[in-house]
PDB file of N, CA and C in Angstrom:
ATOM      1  N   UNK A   1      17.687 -59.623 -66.906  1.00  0.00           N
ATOM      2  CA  UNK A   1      18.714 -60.589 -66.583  1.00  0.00           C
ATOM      3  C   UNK A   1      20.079 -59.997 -66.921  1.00  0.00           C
ATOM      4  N   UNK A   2      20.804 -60.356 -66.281  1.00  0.00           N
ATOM      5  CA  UNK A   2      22.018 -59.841 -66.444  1.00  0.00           C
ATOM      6  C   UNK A   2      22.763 -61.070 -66.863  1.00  0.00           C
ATOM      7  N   UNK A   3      24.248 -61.524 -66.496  1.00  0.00           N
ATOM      8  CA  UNK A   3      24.711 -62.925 -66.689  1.00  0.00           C
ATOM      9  C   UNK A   3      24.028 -63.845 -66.600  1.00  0.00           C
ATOM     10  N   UNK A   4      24.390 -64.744 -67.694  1.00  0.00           N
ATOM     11  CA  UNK A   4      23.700 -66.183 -67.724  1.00  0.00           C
ATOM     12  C   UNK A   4      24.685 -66.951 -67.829  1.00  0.00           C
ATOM     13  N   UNK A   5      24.569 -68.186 -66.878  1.00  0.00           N
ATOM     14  CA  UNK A   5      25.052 -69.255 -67.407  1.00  0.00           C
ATOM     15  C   UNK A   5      24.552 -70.873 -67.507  1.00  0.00           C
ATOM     16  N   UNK A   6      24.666 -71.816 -68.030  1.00  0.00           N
ATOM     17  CA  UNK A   6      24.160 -73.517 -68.061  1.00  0.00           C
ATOM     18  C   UNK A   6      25.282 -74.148 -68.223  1.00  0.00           C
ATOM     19  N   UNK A   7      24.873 -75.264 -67.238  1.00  0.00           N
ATOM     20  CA  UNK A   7      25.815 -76.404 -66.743  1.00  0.00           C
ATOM     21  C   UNK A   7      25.181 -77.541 -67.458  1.00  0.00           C
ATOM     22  N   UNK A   8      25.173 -78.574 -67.729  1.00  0.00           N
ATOM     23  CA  UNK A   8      24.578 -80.248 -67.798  1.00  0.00           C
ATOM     24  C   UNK A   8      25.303 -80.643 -66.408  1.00  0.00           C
ATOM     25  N   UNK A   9      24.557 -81.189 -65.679  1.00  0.00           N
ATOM     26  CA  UNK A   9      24.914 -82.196 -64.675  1.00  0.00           C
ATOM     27  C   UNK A   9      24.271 -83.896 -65.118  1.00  0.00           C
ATOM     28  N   UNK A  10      25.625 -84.038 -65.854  1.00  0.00           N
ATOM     29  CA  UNK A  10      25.192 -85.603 -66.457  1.00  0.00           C
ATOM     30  C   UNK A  10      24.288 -86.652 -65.793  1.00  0.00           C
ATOM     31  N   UNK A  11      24.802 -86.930 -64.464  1.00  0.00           N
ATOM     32  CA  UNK A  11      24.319 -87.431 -63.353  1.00  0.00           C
ATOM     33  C   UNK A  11      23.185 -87.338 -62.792  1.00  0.00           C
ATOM     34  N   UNK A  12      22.689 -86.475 -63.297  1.00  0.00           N
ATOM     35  CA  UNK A  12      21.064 -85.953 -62.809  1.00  0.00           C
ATOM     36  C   UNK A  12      20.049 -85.703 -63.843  1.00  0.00           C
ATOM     37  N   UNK A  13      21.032 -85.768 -64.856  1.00  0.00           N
ATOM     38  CA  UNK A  13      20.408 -85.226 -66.488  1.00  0.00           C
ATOM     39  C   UNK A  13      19.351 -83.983 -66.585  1.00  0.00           C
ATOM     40  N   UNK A  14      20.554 -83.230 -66.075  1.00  0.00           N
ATOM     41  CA  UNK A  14      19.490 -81.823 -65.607  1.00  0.00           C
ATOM     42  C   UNK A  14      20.196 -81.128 -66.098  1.00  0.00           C
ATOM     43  N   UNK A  15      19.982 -79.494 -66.492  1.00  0.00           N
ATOM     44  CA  UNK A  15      20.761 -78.125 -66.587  1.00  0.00           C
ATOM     45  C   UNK A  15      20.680 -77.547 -65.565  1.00  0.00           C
ATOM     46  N   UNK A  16      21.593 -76.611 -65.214  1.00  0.00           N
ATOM     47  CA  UNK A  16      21.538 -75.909 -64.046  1.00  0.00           C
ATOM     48  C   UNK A  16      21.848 -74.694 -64.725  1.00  0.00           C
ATOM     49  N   UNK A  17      20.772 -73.442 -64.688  1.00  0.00           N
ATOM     50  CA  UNK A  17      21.225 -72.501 -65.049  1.00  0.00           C
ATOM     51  C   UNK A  17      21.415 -71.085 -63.815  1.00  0.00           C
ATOM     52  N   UNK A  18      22.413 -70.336 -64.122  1.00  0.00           N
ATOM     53  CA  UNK A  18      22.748 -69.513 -62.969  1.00  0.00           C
ATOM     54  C   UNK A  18      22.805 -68.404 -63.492  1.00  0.00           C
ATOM     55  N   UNK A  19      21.599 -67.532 -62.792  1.00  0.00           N
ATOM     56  CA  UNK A  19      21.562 -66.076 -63.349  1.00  0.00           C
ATOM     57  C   UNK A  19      21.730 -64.663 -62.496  1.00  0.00           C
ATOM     58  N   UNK A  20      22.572 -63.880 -62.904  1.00  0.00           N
ATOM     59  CA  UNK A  20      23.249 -62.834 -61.989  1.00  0.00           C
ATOM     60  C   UNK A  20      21.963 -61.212 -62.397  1.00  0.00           C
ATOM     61  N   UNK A  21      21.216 -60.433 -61.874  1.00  0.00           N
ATOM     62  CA  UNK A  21      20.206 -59.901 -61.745  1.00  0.00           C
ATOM     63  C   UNK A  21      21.229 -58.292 -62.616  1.00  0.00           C
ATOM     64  N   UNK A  22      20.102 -58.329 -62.964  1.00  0.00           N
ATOM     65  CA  UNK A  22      20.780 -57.356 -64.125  1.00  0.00           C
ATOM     66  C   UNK A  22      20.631 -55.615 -63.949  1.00  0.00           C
ATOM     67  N   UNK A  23      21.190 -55.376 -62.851  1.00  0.00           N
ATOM     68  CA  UNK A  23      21.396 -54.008 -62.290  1.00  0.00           C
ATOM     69  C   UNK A  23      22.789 -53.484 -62.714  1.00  0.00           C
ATOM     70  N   UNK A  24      22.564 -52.154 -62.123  1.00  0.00           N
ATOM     71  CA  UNK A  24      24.018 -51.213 -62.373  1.00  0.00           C
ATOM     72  C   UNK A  24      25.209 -52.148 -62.503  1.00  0.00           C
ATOM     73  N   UNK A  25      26.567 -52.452 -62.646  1.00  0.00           N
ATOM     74  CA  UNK A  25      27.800 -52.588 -61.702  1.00  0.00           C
ATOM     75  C   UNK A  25      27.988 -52.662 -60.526  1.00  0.00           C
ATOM     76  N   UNK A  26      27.268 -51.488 -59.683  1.00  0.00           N
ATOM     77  CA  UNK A  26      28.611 -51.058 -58.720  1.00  0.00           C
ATOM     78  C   UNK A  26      27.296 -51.577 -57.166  1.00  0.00           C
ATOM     79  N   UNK A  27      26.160 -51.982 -57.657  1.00  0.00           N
ATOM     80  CA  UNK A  27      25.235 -52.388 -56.655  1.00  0.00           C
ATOM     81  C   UNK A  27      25.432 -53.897 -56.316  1.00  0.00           C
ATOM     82  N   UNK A  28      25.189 -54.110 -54.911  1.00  0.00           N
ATOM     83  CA  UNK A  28      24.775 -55.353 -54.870  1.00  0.00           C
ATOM     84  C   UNK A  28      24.093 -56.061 -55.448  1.00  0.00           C
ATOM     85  N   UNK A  29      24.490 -57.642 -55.693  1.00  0.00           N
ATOM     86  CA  UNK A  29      23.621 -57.892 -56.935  1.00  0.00           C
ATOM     87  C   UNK A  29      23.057 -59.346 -55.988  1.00  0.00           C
ATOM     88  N   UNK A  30      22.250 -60.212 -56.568  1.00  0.00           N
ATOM     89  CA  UNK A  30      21.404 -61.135 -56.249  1.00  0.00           C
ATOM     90  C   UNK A  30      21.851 -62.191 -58.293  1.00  0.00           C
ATOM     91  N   UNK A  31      21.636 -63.509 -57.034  1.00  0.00           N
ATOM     92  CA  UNK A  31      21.573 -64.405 -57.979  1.00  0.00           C
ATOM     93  C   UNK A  31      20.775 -65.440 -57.693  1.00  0.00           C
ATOM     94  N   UNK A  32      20.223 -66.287 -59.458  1.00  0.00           N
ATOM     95  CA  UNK A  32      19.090 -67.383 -58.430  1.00  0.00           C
ATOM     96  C   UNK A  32      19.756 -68.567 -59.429  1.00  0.00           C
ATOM     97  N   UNK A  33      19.342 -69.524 -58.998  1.00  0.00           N
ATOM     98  CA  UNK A  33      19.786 -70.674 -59.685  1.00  0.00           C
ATOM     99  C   UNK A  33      18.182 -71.594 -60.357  1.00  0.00           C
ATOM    100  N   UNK A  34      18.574 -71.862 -61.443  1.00  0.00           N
ATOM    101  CA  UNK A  34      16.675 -72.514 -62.153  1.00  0.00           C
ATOM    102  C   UNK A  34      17.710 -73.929 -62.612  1.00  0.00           C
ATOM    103  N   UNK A  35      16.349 -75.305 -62.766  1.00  0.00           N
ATOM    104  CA  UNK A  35      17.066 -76.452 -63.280  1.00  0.00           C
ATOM    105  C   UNK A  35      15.767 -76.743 -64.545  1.00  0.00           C
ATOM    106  N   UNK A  36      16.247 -77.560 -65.225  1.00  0.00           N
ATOM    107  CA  UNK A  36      15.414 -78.020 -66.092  1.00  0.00           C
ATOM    108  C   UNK A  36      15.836 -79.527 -66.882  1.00  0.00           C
ATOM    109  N   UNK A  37      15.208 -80.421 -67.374  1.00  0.00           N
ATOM    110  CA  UNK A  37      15.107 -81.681 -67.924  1.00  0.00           C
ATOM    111  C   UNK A  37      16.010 -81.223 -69.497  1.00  0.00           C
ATOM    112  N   UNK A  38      15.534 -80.018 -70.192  1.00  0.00           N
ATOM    113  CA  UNK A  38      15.857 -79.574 -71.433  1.00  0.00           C
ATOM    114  C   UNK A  38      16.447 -78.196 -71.152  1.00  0.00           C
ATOM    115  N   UNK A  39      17.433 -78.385 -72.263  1.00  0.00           N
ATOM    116  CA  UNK A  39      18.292 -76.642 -72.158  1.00  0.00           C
ATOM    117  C   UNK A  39      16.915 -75.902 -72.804  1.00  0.00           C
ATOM    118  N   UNK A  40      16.366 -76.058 -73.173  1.00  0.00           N
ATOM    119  CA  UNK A  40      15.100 -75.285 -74.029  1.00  0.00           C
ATOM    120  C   UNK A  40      13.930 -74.787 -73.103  1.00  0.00           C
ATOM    121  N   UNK A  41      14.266 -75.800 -71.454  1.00  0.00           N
ATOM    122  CA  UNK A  41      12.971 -75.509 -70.598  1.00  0.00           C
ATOM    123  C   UNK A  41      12.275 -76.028 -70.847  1.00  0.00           C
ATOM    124  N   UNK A  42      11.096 -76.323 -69.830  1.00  0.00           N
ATOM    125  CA  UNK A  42      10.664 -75.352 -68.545  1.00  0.00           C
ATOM    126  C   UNK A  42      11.785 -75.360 -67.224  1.00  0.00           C
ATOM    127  N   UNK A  43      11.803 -74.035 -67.122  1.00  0.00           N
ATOM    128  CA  UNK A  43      12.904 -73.771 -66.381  1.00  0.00           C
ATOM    129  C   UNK A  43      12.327 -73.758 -65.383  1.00  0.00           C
ATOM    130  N   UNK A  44      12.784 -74.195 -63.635  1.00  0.00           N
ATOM    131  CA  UNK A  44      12.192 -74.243 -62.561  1.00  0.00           C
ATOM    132  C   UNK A  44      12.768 -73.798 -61.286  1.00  0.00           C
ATOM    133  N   UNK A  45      12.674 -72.978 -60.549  1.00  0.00           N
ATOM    134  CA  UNK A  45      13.207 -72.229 -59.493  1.00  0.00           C
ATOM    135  C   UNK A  45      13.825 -73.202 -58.444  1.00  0.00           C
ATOM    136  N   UNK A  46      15.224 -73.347 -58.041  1.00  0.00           N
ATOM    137  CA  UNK A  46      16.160 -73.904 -57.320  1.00  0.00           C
ATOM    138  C   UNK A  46      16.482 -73.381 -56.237  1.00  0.00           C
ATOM    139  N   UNK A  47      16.512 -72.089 -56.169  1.00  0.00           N
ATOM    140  CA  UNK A  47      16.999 -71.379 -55.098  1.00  0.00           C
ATOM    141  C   UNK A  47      16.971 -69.663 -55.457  1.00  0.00           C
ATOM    142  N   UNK A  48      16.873 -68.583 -54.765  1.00  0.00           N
ATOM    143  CA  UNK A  48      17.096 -67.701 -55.203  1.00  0.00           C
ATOM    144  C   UNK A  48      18.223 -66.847 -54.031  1.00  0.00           C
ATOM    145  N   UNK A  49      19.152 -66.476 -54.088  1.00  0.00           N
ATOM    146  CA  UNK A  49      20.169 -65.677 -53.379  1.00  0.00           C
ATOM    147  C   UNK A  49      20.518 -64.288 -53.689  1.00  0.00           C
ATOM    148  N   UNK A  50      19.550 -63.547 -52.529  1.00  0.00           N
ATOM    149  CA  UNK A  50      20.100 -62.231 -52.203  1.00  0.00           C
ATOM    150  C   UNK A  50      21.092 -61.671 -52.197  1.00  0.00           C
ATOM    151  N   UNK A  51      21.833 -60.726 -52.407  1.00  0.00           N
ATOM    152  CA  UNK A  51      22.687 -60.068 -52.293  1.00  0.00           C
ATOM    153  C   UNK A  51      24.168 -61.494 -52.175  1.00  0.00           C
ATOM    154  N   UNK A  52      23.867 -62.086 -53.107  1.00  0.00           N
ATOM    155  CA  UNK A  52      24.915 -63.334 -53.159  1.00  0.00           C
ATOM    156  C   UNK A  52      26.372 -62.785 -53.359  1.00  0.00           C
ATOM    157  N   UNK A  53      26.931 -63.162 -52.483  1.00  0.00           N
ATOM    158  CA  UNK A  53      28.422 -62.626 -52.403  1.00  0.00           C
ATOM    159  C   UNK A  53      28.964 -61.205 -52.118  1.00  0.00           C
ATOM    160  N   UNK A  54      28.555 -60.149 -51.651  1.00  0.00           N
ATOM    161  CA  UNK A  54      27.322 -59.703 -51.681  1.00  0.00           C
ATOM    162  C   UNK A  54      27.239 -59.122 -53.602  1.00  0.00           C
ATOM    163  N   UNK A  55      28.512 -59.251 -54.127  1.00  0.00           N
ATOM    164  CA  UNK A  55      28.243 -58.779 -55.733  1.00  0.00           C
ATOM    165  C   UNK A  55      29.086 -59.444 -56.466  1.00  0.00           C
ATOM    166  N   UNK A  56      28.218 -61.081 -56.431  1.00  0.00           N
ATOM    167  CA  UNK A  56      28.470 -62.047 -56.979  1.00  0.00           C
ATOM    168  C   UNK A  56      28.253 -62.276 -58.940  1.00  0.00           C
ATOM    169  N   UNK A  57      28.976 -62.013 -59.803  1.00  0.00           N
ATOM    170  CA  UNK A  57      29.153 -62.051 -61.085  1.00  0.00           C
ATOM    171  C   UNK A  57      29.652 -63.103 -61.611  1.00  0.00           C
ATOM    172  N   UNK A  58      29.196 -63.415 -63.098  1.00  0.00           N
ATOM    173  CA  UNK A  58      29.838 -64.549 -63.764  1.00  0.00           C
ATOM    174  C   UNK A  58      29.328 -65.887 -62.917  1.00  0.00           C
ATOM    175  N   UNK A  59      28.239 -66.223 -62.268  1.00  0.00           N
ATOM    176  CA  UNK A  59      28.437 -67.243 -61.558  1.00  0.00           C
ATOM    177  C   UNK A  59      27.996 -68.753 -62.580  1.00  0.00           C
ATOM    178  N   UNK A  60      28.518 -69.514 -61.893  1.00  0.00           N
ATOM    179  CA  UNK A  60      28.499 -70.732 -62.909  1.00  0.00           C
ATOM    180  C   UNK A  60      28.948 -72.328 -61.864  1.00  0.00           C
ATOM    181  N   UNK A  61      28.785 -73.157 -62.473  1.00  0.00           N
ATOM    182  CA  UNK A  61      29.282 -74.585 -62.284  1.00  0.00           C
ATOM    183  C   UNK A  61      29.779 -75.434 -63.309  1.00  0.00           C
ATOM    184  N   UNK A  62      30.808 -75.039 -62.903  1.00  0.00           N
ATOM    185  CA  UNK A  62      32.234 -75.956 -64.019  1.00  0.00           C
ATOM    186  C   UNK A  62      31.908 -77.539 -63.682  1.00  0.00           C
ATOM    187  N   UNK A  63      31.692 -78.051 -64.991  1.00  0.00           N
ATOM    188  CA  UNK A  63      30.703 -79.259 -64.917  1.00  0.00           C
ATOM    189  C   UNK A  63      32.032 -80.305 -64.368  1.00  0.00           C
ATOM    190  N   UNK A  64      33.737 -79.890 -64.857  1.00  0.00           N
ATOM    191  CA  UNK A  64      34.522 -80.742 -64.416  1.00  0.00           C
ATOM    192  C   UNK A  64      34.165 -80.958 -62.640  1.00  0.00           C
ATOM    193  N   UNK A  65      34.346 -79.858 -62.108  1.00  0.00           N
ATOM    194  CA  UNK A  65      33.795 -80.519 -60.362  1.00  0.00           C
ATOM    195  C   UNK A  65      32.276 -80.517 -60.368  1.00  0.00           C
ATOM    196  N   UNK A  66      31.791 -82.014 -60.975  1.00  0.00           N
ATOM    197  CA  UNK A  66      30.466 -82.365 -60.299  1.00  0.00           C
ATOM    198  C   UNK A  66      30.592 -83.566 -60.549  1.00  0.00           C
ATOM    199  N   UNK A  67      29.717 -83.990 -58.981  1.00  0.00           N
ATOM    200  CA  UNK A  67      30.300 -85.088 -58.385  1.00  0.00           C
ATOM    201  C   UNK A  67      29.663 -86.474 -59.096  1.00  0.00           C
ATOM    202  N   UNK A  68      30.415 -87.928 -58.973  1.00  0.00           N
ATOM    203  CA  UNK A  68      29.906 -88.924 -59.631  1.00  0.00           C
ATOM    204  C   UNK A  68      27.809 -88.972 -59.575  1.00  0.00           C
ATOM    205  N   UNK A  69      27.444 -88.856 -58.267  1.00  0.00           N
ATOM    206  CA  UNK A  69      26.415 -88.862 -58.287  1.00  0.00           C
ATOM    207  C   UNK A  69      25.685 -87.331 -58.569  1.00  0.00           C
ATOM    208  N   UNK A  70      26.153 -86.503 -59.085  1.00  0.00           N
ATOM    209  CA  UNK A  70      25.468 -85.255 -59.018  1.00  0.00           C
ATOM    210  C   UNK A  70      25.022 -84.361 -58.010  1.00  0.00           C
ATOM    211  N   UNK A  71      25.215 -84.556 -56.708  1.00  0.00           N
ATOM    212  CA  UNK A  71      24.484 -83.919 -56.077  1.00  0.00           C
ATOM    213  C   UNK A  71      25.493 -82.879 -55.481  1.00  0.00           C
ATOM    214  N   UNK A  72      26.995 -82.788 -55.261  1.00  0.00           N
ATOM    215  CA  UNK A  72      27.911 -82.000 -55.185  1.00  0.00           C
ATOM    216  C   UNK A  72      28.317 -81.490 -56.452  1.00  0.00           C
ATOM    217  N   UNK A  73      28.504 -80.382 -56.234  1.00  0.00           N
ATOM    218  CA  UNK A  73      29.072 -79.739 -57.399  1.00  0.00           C
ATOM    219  C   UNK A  73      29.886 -78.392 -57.005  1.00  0.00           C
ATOM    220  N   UNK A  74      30.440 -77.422 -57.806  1.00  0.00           N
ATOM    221  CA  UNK A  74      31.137 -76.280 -57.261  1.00  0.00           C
ATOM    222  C   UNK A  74      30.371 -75.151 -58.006  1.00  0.00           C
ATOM    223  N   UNK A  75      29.950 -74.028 -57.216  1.00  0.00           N
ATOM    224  CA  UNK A  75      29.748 -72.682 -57.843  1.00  0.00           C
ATOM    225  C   UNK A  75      30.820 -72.046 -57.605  1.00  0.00           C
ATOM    226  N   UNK A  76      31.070 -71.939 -59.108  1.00  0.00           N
ATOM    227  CA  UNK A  76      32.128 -70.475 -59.426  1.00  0.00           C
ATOM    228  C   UNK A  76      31.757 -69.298 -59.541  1.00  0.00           C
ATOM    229  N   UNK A  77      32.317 -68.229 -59.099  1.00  0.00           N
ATOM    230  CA  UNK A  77      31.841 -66.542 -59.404  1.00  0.00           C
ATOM    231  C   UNK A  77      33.115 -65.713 -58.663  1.00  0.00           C
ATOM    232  N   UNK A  78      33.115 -64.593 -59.436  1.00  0.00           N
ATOM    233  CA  UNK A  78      33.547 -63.506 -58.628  1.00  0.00           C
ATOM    234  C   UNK A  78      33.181 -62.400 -57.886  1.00  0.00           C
ATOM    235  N   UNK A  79      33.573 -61.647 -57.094  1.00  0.00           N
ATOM    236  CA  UNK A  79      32.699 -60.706 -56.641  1.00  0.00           C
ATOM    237  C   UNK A  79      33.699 -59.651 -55.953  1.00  0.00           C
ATOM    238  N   UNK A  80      32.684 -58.706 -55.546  1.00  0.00           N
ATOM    239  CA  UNK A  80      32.948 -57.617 -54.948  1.00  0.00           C
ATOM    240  C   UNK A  80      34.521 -56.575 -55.475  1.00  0.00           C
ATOM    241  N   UNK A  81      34.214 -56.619 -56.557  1.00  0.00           N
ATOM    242  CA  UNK A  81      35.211 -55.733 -57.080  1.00  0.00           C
ATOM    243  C   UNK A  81      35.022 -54.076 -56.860  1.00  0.00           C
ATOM    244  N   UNK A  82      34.162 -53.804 -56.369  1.00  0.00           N
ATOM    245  CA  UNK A  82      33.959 -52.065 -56.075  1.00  0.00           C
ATOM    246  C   UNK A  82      34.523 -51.839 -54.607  1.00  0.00           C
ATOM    247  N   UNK A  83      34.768 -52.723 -53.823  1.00  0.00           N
ATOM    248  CA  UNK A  83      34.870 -52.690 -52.677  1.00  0.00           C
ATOM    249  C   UNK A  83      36.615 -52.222 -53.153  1.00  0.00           C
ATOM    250  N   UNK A  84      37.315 -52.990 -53.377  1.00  0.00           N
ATOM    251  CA  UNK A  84      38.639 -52.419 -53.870  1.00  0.00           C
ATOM    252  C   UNK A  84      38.700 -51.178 -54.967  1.00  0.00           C
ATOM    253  N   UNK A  85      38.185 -50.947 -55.977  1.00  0.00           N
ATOM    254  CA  UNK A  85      38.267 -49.902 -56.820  1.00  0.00           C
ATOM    255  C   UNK A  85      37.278 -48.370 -56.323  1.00  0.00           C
ATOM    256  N   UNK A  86      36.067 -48.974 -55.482  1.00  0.00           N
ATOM    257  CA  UNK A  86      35.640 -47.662 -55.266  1.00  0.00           C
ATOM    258  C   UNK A  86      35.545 -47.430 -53.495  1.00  0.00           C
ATOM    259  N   UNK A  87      36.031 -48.701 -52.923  1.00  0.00           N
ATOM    260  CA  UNK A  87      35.815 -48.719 -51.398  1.00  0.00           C
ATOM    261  C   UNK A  87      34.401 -49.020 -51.146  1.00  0.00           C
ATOM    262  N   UNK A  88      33.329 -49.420 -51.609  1.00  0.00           N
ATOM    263  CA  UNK A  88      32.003 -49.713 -51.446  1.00  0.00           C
ATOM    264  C   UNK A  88      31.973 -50.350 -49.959  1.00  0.00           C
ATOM    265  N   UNK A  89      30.981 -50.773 -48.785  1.00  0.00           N
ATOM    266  CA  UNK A  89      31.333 -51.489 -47.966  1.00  0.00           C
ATOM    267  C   UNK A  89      30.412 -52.605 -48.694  1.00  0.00           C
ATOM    268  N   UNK A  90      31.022 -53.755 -48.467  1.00  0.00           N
ATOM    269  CA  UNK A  90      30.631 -54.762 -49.338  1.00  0.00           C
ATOM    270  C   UNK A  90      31.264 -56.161 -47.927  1.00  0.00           C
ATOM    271  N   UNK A  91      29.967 -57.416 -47.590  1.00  0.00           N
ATOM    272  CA  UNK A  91      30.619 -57.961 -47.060  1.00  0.00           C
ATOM    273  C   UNK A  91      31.011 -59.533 -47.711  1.00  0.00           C
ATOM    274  N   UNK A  92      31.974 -60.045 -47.035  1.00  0.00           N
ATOM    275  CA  UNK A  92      32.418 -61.336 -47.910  1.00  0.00           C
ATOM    276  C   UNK A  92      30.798 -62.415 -47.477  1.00  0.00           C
ATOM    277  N   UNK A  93      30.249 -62.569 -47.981  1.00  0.00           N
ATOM    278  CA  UNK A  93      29.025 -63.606 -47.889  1.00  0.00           C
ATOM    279  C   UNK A  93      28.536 -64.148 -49.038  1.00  0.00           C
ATOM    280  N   UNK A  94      28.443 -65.589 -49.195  1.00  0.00           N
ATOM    281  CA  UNK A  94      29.622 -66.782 -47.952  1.00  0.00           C
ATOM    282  C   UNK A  94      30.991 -66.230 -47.391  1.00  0.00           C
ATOM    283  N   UNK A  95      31.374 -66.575 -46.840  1.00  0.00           N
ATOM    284  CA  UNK A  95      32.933 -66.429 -46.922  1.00  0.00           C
ATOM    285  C   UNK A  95      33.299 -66.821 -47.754  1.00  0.00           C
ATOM    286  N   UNK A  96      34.707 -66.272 -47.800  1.00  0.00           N
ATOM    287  CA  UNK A  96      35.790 -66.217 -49.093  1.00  0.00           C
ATOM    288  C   UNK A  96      35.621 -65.150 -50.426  1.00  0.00           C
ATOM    289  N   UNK A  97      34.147 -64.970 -50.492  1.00  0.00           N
ATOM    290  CA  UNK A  97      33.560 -64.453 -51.486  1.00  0.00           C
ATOM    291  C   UNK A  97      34.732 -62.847 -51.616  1.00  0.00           C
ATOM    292  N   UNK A  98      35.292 -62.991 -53.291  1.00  0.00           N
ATOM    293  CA  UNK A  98      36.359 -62.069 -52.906  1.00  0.00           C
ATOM    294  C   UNK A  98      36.524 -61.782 -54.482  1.00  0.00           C
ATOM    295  N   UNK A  99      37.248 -60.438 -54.977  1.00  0.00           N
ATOM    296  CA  UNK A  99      37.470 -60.122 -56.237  1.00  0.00           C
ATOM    297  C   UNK A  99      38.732 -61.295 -56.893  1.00  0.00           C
ATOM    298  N   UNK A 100      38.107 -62.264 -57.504  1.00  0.00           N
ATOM    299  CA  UNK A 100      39.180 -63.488 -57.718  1.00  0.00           C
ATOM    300  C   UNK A 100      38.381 -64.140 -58.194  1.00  0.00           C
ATOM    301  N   UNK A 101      38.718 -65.198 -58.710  1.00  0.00           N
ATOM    302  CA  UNK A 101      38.050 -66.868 -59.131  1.00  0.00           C
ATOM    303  C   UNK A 101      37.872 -67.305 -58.301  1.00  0.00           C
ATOM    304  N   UNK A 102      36.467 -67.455 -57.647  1.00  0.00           N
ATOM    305  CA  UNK A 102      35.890 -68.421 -55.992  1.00  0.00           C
ATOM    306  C   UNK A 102      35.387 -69.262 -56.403  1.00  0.00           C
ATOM    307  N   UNK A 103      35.756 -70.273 -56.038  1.00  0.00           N
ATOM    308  CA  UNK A 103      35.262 -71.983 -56.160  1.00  0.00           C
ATOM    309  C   UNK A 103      34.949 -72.180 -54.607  1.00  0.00           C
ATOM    310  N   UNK A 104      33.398 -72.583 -54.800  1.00  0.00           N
ATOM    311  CA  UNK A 104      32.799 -73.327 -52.815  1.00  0.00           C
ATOM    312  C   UNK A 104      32.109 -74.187 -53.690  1.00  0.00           C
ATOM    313  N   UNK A 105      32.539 -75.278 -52.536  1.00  0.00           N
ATOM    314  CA  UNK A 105      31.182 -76.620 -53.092  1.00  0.00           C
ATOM    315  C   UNK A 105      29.987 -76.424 -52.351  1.00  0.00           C
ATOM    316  N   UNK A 106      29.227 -76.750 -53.141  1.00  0.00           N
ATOM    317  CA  UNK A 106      27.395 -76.792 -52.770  1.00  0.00           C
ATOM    318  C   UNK A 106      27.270 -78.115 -52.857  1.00  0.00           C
ATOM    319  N   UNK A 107      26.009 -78.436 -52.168  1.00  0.00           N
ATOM    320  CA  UNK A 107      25.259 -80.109 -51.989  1.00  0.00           C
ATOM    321  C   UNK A 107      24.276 -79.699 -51.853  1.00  0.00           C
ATOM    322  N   UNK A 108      23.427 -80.388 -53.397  1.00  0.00           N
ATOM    323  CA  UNK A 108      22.215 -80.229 -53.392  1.00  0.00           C
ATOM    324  C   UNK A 108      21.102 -80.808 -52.784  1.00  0.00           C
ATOM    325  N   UNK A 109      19.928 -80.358 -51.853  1.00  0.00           N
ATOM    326  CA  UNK A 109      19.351 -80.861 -51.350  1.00  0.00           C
ATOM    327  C   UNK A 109      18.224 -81.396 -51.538  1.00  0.00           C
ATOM    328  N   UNK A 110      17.835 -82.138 -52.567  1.00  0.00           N
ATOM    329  CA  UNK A 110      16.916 -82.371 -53.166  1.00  0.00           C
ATOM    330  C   UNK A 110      17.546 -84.251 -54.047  1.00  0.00           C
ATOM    331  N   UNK A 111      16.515 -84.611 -54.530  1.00  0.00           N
ATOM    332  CA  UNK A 111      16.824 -86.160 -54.944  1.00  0.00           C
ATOM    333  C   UNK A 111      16.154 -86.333 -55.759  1.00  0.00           C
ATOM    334  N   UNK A 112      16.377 -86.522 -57.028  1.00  0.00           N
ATOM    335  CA  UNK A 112      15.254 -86.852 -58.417  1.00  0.00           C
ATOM    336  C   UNK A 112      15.281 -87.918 -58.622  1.00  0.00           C
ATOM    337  N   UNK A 113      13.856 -88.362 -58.993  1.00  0.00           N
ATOM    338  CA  UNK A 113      14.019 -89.828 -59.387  1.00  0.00           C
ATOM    339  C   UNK A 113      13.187 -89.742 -60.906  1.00  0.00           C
ATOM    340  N   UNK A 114      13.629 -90.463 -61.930  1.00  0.00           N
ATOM    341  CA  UNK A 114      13.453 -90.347 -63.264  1.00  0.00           C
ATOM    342  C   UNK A 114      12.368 -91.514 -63.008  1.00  0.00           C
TER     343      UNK A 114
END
């Protein structure tokens, strides 16, 4: 594992944890997202994203943008910083995805019922 991070999404009374794959620097990297009832786990597979951004770091969800009902929220990350320092070809995916602070909202597709 490389970066970690956990959110509480009050609203759902879940963690969202977001983990960046723990290779070189200068490679494309992959990130997956796991949720769980307890920060302690069982942690449970949400999604997993390939070559996310395509070298998506630090990623996270700043619990201030998540939405009254939980199911919007924002992933933050940065990326593709080799593309400027070493010229890597690196593409913006999603869009925007860029060496900076990127905020995109996500909507989760899924519905828990307690």
């Amino acid at each position: 594992m490389g970066c970690v991070t956990v959110t509480y999404n009050a609203p759902l009374k879940r963690y969202f944890m977001a983990v960046t794959d723990g290779r070189d620097t200068v490679s494309r990297m992959n990130t997956y997202i796991l949720e769980s009832e307890c920060l302690t786990g069982e942690w449970k597979l949400v999604t997993y994203m390939k070559d996310f951004g395509e070298q998506a770091y630090f990623v996270n969800f700043p619990s201030k943008f998540i939405s009254a009902d939980g199911k919007r929220m924002y992933i933050c990350y940065s990326g593709n910083f080799t593309k400027i320092w070493l010229g890597t070809e690196l593409a913006s995916n999603p869009p925007d995805s860029a060496y900076g602070m990127v905020l995109q909202e996500i909507e989760l597709g899924f519905v828990r019922k307690d």
